[in-house]
N, C-alpha and C. Protein backbone atom coordinates (compact mmCIF):
# COMPACT_ATOMS: atom_id res chain seq x y z
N UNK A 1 42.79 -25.00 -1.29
CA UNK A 1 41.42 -25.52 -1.37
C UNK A 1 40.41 -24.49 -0.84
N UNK A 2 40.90 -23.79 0.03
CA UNK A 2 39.71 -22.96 0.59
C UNK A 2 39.88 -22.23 0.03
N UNK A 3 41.04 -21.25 -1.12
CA UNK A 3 40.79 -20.13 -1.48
C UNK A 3 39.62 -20.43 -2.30
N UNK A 4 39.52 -21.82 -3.39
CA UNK A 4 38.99 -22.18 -4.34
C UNK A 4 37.74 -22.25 -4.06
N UNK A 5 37.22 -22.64 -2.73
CA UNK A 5 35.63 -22.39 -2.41
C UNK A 5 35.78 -20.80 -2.41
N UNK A 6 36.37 -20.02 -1.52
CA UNK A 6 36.31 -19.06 -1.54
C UNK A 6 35.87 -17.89 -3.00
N UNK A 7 36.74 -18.71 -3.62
CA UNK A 7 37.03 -17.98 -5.52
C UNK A 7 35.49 -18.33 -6.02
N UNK A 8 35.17 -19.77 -5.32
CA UNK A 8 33.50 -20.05 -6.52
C UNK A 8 32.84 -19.38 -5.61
N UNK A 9 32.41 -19.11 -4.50
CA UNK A 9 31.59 -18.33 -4.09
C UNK A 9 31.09 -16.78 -4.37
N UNK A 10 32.43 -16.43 -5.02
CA UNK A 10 32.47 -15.25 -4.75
C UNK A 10 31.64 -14.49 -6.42
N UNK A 11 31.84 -15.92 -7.30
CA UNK A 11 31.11 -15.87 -8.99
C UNK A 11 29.58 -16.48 -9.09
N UNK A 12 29.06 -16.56 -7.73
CA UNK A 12 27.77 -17.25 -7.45
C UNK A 12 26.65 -16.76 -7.92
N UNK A 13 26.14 -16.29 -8.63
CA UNK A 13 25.02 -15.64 -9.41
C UNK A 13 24.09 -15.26 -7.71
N UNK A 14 24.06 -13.94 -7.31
CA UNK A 14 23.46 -13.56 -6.47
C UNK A 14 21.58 -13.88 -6.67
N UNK A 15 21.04 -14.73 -6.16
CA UNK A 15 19.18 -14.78 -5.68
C UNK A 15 18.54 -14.42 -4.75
N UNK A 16 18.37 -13.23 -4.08
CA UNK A 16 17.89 -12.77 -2.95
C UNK A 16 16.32 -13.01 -2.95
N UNK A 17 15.63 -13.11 -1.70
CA UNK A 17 14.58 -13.46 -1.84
C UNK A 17 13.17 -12.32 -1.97
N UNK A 18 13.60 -11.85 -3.78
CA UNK A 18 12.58 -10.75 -3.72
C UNK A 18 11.32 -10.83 -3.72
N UNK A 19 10.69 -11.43 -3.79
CA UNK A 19 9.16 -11.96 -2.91
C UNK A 19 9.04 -11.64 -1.78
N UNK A 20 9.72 -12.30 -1.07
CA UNK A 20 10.10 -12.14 0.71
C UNK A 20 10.09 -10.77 0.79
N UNK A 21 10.66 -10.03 0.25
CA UNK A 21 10.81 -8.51 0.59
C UNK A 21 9.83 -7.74 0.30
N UNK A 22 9.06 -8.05 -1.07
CA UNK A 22 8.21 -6.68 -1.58
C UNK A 22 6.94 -7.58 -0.33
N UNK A 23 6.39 -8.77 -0.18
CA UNK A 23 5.83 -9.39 0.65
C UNK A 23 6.32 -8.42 2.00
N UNK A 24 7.11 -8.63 2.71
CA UNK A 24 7.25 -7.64 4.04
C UNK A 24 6.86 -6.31 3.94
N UNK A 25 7.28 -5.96 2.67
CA UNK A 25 6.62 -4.32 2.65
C UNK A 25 5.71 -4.14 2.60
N UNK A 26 4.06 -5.02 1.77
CA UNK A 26 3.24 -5.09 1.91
C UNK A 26 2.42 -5.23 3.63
N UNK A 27 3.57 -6.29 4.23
CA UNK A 27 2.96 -6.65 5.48
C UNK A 27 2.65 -5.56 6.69
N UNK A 28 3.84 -4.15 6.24
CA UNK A 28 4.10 -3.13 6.75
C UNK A 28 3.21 -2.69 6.54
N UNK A 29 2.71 -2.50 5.79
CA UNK A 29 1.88 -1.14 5.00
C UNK A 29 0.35 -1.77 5.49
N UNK A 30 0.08 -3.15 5.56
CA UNK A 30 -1.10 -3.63 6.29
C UNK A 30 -1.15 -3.25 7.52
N UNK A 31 -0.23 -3.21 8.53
CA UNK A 31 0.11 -3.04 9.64
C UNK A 31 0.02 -1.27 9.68
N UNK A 32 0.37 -0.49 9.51
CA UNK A 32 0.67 1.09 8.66
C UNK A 32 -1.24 1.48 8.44
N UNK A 33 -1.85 0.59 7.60
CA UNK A 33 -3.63 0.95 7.17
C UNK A 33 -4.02 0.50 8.55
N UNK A 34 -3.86 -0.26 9.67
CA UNK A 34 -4.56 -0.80 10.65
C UNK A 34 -4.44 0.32 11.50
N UNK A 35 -3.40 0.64 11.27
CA UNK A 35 -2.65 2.20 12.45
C UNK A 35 -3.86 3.61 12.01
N UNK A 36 -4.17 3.21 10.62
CA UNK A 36 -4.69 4.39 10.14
C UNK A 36 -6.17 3.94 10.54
N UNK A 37 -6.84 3.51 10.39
CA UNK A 37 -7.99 2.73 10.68
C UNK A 37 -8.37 3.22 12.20
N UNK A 38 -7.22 3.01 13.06
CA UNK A 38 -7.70 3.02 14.56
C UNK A 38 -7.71 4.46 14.90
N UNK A 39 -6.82 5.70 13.92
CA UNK A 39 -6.50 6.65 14.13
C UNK A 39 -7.69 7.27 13.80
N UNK A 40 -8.36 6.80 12.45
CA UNK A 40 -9.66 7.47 12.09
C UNK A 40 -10.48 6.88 13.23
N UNK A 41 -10.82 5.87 14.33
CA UNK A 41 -11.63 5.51 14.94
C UNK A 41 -11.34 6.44 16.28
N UNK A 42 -10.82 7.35 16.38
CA UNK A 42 -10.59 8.49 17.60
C UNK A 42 -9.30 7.88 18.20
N UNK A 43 -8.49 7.34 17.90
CA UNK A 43 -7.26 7.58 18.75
C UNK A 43 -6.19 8.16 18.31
N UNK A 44 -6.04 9.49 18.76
CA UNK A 44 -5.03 10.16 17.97
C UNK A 44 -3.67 9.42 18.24
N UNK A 45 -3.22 9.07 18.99
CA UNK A 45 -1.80 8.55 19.01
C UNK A 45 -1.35 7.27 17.70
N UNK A 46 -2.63 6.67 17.76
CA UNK A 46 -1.80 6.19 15.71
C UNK A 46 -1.66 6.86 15.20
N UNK A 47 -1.89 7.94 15.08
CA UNK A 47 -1.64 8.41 14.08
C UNK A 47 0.25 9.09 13.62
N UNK A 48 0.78 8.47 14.88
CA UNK A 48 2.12 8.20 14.99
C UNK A 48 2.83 6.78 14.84
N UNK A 49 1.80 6.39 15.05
CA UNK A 49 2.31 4.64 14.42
C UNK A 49 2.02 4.62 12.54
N UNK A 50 1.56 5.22 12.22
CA UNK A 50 0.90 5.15 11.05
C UNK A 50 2.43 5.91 9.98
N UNK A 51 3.14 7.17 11.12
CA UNK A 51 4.25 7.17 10.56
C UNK A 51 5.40 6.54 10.49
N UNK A 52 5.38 6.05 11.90
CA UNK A 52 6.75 4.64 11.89
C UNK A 52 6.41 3.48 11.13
N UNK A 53 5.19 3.32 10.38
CA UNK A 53 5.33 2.50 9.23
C UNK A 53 5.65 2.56 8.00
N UNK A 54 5.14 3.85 7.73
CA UNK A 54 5.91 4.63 6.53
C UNK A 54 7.12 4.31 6.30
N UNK A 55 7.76 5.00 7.88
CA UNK A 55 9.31 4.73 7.40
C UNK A 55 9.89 3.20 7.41
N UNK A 56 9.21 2.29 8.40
CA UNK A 56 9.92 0.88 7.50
C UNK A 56 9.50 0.40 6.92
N UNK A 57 8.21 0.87 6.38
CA UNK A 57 7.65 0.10 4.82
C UNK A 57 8.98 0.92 3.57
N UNK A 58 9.33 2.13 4.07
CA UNK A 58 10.53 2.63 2.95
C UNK A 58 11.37 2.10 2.97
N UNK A 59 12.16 1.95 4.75
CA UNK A 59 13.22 1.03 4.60
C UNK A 59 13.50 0.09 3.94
N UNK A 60 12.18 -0.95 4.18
CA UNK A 60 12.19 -2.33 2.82
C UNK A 60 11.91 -2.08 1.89
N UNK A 61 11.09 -1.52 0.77
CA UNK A 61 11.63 -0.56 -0.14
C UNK A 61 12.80 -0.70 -0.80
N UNK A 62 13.57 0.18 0.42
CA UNK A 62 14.56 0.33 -0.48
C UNK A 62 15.65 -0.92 -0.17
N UNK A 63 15.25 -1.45 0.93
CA UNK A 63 16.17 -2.53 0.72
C UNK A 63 15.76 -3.70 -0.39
N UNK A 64 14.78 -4.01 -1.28
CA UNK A 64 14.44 -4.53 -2.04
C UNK A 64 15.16 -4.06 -3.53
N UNK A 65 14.99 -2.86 -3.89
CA UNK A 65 15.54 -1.91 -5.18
C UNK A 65 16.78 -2.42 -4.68
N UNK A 66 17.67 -2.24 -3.73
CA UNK A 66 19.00 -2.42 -3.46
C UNK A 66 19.68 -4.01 -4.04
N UNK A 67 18.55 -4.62 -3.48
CA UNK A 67 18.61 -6.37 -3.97
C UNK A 67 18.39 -6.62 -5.21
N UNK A 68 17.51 -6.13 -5.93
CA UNK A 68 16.92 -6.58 -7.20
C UNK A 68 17.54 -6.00 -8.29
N UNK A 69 18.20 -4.79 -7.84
CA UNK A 69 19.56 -4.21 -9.12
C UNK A 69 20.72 -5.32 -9.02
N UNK A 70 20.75 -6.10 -8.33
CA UNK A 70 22.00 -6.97 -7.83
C UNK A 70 21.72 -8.71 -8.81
N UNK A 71 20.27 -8.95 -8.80
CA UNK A 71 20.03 -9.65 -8.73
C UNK A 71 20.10 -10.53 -10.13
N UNK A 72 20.63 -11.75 -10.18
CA UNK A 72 20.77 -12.73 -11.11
C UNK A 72 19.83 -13.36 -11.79
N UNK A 73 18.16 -13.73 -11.56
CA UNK A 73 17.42 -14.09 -12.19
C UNK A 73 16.02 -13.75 -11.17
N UNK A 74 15.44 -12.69 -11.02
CA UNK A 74 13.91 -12.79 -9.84
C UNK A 74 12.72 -13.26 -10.78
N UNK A 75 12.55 -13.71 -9.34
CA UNK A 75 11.10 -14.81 -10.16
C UNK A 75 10.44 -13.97 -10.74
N UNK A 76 10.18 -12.56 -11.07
CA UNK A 76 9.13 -12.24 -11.64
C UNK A 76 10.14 -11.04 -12.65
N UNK A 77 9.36 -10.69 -13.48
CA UNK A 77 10.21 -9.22 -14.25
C UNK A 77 10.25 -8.16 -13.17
N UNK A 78 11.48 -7.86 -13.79
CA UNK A 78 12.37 -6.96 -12.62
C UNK A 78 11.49 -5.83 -12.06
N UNK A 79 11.24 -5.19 -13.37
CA UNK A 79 10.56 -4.08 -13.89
C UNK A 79 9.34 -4.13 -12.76
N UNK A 80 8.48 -4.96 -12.93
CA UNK A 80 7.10 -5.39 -11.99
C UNK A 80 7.51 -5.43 -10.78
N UNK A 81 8.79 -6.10 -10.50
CA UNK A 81 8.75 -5.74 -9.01
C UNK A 81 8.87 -4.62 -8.47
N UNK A 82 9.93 -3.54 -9.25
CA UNK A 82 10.12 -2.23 -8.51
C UNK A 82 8.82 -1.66 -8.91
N UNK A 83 7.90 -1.66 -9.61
CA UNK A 83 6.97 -1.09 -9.66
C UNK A 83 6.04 -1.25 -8.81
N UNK A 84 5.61 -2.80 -8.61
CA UNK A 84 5.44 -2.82 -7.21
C UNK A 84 5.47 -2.66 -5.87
N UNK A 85 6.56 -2.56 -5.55
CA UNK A 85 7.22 -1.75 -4.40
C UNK A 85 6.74 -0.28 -4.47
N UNK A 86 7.16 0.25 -5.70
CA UNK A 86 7.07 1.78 -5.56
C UNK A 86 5.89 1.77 -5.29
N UNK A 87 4.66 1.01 -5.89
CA UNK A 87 3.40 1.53 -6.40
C UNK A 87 2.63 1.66 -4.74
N UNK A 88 3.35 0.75 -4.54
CA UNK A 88 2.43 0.21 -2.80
C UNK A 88 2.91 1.06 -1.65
N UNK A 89 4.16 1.73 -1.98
CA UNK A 89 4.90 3.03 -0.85
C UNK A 89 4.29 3.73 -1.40
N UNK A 90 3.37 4.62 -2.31
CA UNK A 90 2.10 5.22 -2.21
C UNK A 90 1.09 5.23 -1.33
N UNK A 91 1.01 4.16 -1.39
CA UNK A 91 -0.31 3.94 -0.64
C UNK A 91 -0.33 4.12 1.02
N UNK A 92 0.82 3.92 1.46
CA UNK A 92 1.26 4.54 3.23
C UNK A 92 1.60 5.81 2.95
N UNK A 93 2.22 6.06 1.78
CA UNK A 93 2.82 7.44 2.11
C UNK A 93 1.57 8.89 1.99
N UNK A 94 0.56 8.30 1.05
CA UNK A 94 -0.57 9.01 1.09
C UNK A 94 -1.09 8.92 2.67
N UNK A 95 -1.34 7.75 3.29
CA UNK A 95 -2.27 7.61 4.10
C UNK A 95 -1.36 8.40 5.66
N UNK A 96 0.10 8.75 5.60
CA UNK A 96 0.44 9.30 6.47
C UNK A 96 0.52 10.60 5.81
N UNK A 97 0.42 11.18 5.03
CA UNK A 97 0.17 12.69 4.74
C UNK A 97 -1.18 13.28 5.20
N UNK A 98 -1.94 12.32 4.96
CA UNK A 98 -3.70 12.74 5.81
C UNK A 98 -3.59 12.88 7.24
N UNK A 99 -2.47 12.25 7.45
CA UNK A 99 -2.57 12.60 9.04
C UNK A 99 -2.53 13.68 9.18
N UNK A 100 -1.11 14.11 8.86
CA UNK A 100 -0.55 15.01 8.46
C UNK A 100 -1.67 16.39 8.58
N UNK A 101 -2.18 16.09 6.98
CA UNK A 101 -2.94 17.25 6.71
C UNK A 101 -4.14 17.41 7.80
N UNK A 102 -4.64 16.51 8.70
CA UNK A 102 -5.81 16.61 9.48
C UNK A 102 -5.26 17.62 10.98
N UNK A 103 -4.01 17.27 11.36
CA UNK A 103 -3.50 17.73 12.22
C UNK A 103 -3.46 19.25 11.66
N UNK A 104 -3.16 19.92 10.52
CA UNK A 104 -2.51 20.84 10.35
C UNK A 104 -4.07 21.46 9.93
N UNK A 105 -4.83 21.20 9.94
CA UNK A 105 -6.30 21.72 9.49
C UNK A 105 -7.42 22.30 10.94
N UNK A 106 -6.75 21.15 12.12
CA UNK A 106 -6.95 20.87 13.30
C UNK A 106 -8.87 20.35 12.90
N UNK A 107 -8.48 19.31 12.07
CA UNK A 107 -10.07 18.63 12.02
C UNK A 107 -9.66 17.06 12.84
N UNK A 108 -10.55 16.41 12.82
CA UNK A 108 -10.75 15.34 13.70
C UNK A 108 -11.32 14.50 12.51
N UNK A 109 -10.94 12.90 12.78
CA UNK A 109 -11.86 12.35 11.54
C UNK A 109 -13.39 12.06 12.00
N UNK A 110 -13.75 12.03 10.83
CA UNK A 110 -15.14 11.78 10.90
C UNK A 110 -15.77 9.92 10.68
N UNK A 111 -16.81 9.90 10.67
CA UNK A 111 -17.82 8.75 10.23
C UNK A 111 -17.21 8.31 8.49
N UNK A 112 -17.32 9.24 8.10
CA UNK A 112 -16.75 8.76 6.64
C UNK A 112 -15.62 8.28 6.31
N UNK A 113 -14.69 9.18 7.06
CA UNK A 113 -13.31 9.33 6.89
C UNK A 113 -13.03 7.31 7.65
N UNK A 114 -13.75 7.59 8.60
CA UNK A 114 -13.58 6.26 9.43
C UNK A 114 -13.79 4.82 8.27
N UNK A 115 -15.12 4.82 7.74
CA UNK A 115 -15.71 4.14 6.92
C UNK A 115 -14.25 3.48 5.71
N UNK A 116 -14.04 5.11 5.17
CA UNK A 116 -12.94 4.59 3.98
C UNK A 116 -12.38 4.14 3.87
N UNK A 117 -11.39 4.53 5.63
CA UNK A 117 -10.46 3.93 6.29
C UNK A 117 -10.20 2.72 6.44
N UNK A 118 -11.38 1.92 6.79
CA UNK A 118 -11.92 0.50 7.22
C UNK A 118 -11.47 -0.60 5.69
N UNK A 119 -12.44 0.25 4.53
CA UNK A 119 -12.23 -0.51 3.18
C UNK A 119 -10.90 -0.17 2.66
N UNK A 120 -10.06 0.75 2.56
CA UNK A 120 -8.90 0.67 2.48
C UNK A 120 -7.79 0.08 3.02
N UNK A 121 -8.10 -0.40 4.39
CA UNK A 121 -7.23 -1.41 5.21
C UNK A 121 -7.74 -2.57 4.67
N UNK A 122 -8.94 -2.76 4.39
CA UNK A 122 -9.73 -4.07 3.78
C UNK A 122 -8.81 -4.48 2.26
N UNK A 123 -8.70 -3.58 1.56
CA UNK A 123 -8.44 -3.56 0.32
C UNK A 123 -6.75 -3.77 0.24
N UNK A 124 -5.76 -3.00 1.24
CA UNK A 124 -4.46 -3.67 1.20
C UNK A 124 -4.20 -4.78 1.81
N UNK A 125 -4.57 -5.41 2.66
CA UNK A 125 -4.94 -6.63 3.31
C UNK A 125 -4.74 -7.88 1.50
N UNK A 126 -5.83 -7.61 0.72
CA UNK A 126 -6.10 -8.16 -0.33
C UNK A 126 -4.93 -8.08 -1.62
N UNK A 127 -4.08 -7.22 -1.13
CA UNK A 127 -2.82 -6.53 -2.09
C UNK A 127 -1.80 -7.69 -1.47
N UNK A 128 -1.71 -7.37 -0.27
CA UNK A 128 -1.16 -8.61 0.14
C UNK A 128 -0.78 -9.54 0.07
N UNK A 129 -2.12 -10.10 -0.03
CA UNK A 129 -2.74 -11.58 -0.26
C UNK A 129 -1.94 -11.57 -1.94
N UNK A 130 -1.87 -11.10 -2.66
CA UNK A 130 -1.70 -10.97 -3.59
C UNK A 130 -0.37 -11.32 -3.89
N UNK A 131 0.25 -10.61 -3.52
CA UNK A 131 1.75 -10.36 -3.35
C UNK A 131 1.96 -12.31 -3.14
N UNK A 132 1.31 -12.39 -2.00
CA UNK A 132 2.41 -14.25 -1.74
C UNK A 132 1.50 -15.02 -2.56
N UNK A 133 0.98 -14.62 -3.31
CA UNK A 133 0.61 -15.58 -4.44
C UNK A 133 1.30 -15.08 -5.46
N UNK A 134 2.25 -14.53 -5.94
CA UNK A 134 2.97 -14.64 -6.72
C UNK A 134 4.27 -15.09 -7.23
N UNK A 135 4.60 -15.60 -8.49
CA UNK A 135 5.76 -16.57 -8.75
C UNK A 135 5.14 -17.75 -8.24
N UNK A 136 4.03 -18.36 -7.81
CA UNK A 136 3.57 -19.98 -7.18
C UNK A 136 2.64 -20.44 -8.04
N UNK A 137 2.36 -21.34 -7.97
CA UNK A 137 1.68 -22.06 -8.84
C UNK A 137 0.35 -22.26 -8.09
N UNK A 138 0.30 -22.37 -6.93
CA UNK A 138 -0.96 -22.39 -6.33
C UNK A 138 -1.59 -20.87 -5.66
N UNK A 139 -2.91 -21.01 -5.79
CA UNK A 139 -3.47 -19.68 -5.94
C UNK A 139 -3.73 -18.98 -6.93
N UNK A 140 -4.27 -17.73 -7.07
CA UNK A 140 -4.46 -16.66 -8.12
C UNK A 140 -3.81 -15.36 -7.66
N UNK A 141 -3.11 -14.93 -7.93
CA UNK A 141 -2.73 -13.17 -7.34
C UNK A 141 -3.98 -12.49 -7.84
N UNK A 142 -4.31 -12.85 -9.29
CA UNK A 142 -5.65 -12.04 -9.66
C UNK A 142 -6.95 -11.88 -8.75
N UNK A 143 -7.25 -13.19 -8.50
CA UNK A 143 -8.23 -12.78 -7.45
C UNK A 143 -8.10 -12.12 -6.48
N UNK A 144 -7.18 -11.97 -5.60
CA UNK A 144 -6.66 -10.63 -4.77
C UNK A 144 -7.25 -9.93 -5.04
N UNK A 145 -6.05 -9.66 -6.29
CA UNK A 145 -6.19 -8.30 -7.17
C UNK A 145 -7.69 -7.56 -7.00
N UNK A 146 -8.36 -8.42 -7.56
CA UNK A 146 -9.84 -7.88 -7.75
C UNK A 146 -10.59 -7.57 -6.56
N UNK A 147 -9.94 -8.37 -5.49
CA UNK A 147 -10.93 -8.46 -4.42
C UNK A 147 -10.41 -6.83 -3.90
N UNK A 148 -9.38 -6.23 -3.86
CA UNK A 148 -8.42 -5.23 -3.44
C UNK A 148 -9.45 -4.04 -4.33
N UNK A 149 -9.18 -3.92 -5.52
CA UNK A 149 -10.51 -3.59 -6.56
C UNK A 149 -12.04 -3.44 -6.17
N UNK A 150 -12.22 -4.61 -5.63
CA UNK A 150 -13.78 -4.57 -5.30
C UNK A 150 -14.05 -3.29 -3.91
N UNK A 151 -13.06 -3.66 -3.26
CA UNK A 151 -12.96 -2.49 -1.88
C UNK A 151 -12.65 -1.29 -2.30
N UNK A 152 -12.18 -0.82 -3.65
CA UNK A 152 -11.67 0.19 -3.77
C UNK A 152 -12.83 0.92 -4.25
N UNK A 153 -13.96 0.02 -5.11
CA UNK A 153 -15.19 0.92 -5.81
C UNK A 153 -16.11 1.43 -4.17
N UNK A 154 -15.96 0.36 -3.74
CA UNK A 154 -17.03 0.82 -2.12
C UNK A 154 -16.52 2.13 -1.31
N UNK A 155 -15.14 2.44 -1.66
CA UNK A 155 -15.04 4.03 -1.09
C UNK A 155 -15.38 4.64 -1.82
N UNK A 156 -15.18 4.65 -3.35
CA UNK A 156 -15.80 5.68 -3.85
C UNK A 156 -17.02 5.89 -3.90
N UNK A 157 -17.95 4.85 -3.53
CA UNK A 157 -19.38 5.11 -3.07
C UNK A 157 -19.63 5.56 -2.11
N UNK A 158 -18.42 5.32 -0.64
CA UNK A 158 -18.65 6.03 0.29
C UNK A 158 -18.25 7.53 0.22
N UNK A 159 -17.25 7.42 -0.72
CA UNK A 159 -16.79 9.14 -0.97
C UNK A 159 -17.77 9.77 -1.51
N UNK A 160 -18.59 9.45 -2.59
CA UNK A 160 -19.62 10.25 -3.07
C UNK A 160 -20.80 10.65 -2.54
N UNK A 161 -20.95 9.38 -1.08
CA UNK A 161 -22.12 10.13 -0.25
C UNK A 161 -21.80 11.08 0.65
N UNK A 162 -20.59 10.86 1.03
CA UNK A 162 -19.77 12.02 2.01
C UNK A 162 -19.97 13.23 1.35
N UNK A 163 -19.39 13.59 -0.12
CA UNK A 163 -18.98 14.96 -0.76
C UNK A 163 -20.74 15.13 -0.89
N UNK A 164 -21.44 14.70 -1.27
CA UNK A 164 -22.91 15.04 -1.12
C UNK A 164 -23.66 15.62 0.28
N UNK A 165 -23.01 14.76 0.97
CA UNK A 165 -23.77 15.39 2.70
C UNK A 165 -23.14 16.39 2.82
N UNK A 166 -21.76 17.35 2.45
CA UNK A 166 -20.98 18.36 2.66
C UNK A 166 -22.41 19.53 2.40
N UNK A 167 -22.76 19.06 1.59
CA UNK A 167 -24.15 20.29 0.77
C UNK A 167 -24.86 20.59 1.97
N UNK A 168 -24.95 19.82 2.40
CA UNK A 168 -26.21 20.19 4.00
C UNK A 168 -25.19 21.25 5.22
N UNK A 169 -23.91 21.09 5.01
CA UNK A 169 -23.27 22.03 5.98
C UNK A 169 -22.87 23.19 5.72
N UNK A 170 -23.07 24.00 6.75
CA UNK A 170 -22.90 25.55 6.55
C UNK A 170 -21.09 25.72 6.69
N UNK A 171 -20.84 25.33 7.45
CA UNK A 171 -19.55 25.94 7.96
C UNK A 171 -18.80 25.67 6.88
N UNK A 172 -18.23 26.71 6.16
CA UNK A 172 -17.75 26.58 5.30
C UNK A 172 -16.14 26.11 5.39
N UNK A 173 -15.62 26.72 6.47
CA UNK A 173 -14.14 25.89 6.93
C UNK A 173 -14.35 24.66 7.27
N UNK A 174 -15.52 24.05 7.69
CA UNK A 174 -15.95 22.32 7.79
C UNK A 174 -15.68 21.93 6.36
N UNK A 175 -16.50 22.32 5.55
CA UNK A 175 -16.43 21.92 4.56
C UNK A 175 -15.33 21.64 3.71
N UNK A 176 -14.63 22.65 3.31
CA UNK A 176 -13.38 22.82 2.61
C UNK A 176 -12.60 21.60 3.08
N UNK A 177 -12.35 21.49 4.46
CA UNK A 177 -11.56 21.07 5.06
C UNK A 177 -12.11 19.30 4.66
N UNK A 178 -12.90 18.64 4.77
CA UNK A 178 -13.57 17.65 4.65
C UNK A 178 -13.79 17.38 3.16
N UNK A 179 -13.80 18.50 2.25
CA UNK A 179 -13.87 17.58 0.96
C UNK A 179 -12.25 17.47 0.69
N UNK A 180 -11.28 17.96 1.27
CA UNK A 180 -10.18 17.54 1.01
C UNK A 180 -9.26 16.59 1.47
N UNK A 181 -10.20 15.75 2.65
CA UNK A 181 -9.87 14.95 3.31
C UNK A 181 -10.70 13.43 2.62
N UNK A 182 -11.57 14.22 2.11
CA UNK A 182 -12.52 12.79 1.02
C UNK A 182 -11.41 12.85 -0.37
N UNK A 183 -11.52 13.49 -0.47
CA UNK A 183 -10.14 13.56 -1.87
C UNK A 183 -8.95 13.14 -1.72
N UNK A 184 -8.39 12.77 -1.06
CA UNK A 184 -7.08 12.58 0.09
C UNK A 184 -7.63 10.85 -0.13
N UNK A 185 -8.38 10.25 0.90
CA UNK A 185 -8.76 9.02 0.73
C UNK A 185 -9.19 8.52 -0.77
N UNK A 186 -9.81 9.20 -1.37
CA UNK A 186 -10.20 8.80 -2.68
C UNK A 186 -8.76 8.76 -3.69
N UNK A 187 -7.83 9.30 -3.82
CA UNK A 187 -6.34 9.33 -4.30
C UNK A 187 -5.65 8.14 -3.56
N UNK A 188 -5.80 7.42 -2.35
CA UNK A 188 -5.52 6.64 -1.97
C UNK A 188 -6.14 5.10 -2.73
N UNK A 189 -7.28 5.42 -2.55
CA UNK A 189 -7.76 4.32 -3.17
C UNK A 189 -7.34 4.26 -4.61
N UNK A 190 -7.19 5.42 -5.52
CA UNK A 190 -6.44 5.16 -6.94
C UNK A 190 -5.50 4.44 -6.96
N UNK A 191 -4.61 4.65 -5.58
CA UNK A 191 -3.29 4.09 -5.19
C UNK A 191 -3.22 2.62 -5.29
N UNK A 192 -4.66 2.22 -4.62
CA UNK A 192 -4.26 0.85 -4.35
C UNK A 192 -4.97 0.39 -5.78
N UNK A 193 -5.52 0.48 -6.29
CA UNK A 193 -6.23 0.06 -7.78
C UNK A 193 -5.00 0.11 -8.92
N UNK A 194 -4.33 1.02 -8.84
CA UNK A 194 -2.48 0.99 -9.67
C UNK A 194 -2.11 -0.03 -9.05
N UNK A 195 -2.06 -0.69 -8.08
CA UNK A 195 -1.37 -1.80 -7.59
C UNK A 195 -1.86 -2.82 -7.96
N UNK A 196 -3.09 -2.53 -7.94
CA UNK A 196 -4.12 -4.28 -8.34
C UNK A 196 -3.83 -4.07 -9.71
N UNK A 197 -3.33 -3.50 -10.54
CA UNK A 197 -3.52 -3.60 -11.68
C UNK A 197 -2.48 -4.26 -12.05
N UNK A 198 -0.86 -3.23 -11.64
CA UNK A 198 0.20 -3.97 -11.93
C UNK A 198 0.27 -5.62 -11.64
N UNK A 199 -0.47 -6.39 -10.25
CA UNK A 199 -0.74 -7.59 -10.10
C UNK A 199 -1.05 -8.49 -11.53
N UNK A 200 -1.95 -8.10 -11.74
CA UNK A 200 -2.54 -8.48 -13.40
C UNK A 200 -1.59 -8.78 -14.36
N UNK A 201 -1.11 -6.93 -14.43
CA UNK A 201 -0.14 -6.82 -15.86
C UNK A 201 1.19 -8.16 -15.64
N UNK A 202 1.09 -8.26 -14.32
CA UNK A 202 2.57 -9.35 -13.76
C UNK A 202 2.46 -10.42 -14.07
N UNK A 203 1.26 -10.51 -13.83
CA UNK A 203 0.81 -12.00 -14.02
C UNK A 203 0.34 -12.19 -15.50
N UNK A 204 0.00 -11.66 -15.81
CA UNK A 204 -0.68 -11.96 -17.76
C UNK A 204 1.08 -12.06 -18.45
N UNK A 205 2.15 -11.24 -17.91
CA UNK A 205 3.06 -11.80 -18.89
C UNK A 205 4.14 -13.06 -18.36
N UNK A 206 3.93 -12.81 -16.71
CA UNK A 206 4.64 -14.30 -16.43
C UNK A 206 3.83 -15.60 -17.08
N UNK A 207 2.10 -15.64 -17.55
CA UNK A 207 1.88 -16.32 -18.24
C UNK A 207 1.65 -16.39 -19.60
């Protein structure tokens, strides 16, 4: 008798809870933009928390791809989820390369850099939100979506007044250094706008 539970268990159509997971990775990566946020607000030491999120926003990651190749029926197309996942480990993995590159430039962030920072934590926050509205019947992921979208056009307004005030500075190693740090955030924000999008594409064919 027990082998026989044993025997049906073992033909159980595996359902892991891939929501739950690409959801935690998101939660990381909120947690990961807050790190970045405080780092642009003068405290250099996030800017080491900003990498230990990286790495367990990857960890789940990849423990998600690990689950969802396994997996017997996920609430959403397969396809959308790893794309999801991948699309959104962009978006930390950019935002810890700026560290990165700021350290190795030996610039400090600025007012702008701070600003972007702010709507980009604003804007995955909304990716989020997104994420646990999906596969449910209550809610919209779209509206997220958009709202994630809406934060993403306000950096590039803040990016374009930034790369404009560069014109008023002489120092030309300021400069260089600072429009590549507005370009850096502005590639981020592409990041998260590929994400709001895939939200959409997920949702227009689950309906």
């Amino acid at each position: 008798m027990e082998v026989a539970r044993l025997s049906k268990h073992w033909f159980l159509p595996k359902n892991p809870d891939l929501l739950g997971l690409v959801c935690e990775q998101a939660a990381i990566t909120v947690d990961g933009m807050h790190a970045l946020v405080a780092w642009a607000a003068g405290e250099p030491a996030a800017g080491d928390l900003v990498r230990e999120y990286e790495h367990h926003a990857d960890d789940k990651k990849r423990q998600l791809w690990r689950e969802l190749r396994d997996a017997f029926s996920p609430p959403i197309d397969a396809e959308d989820l790893y794309s999801l996942s991948s699309d959104l480990d962009e978006v930390l993995n950019a935002a810890k390369n700026l560290v990165g590159e700021l350290d190795v430039m030996k610039l400090t962030p600025d007012a702008a850099t701070h600003e972007m920072t702010l709507l980009l934590g604003e804007a995955t926050q909304h990716l989020a939100d997104a994420f646990a509205r999906l596969g449910k019947e209550e809610g919209d992921a779209t509206e997220c979506a958009d709202a994630a979208i809406k934060s993403t056009r306000r950096v590039e307004h803040v990016y374009r007044s930034a790369m404009s005030a560069l014109l008023e500075v002489d120092d030309l190693r300021e400069v260089m250094g600072r429009r590549e740090v507005y370009r850096r955030l502005s590639r981020i924000s592409d990041n998260v706008r590929t994400v709001a999008e895939r939200v959409w594409y997920a949702v227009m064919k689950e309906g």
